[in-house]
C-alpha atoms as a PDB file:
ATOM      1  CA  UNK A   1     -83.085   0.353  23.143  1.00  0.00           C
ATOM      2  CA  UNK A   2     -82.877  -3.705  22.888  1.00  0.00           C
ATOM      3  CA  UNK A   3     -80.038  -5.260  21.730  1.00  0.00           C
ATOM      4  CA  UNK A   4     -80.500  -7.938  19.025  1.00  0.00           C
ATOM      5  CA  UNK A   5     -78.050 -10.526  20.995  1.00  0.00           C
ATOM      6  CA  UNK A   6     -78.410 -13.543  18.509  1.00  0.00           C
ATOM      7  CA  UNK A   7     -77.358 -11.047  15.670  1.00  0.00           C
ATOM      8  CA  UNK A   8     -74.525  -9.430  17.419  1.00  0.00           C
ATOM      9  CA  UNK A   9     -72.730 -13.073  17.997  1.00  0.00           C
ATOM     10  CA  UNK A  10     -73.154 -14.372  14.634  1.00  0.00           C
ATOM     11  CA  UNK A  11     -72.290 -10.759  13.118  1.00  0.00           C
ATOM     12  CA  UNK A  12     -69.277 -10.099  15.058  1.00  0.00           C
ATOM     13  CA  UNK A  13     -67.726  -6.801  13.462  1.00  0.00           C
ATOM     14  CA  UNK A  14     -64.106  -7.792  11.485  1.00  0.00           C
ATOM     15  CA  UNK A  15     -60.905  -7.270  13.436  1.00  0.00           C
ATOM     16  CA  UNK A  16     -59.207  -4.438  11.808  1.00  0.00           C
ATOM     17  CA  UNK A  17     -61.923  -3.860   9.425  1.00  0.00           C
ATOM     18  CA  UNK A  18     -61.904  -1.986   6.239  1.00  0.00           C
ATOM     19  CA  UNK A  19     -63.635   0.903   5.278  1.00  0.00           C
ATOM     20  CA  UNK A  20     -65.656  -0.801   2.589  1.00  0.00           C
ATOM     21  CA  UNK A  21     -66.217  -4.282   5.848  1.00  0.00           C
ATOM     22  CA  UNK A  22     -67.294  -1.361   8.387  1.00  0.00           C
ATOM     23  CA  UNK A  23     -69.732  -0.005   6.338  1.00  0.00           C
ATOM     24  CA  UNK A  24     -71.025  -3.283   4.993  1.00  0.00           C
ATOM     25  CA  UNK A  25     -71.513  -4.254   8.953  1.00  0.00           C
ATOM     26  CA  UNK A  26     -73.022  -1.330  10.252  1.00  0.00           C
ATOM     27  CA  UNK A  27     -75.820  -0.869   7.592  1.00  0.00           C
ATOM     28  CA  UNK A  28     -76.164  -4.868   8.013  1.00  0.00           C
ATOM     29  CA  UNK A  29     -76.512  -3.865  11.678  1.00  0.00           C
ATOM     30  CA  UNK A  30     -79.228  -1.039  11.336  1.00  0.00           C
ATOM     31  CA  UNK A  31     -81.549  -3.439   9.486  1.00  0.00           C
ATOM     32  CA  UNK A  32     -81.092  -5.943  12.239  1.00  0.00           C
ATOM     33  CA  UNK A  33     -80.600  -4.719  15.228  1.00  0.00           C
ATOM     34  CA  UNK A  34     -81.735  -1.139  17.108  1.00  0.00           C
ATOM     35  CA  UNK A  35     -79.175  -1.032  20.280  1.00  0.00           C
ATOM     36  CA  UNK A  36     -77.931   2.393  18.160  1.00  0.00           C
ATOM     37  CA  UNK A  37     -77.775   3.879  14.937  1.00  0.00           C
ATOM     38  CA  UNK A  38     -74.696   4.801  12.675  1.00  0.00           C
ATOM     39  CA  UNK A  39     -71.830   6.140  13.934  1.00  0.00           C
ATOM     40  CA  UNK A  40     -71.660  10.402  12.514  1.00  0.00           C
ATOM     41  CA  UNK A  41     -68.050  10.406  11.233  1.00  0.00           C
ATOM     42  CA  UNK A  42     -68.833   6.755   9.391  1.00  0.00           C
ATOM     43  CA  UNK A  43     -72.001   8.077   7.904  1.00  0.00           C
ATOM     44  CA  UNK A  44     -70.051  11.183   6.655  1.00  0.00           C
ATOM     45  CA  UNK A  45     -67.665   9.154   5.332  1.00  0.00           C
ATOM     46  CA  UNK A  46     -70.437   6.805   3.395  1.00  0.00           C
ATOM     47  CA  UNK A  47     -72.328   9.746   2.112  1.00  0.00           C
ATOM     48  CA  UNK A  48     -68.756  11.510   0.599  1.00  0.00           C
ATOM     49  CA  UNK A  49     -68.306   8.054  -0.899  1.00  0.00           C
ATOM     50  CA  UNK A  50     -72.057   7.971  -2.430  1.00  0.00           C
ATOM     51  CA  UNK A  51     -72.722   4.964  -0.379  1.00  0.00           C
ATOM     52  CA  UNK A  52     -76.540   5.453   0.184  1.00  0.00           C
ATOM     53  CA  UNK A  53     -77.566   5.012   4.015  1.00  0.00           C
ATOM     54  CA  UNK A  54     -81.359   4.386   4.664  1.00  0.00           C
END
């Protein structure tokens, strides 16, 4: 795994974040970055909410 550094300190994830701000970051973050993939429980939670995860 490599970590996109240059993303991950202009992207820093919101303090406190939403549901709606979490999801927003981490499918920002799969596009840009492969140091890991969606977290299960979030990715439930997306799919229940008909958010589409590629």
């Amino acid at each position: 795994m490599k970590l996109n550094k240059q993303w991950h300190l202009a992207n820093p994830m919101p303090t406190k974040p939403t549901f709606e701000q979490r999801a927003a970051w981490h499918l920002e973050h799969i596009k840009n970055c492969p140091c890991r993939g969606l977290p299960a429980r979030l990715a439930e939670e997306m799919k229940r909410k008909g958010i589409e995860v590629k």
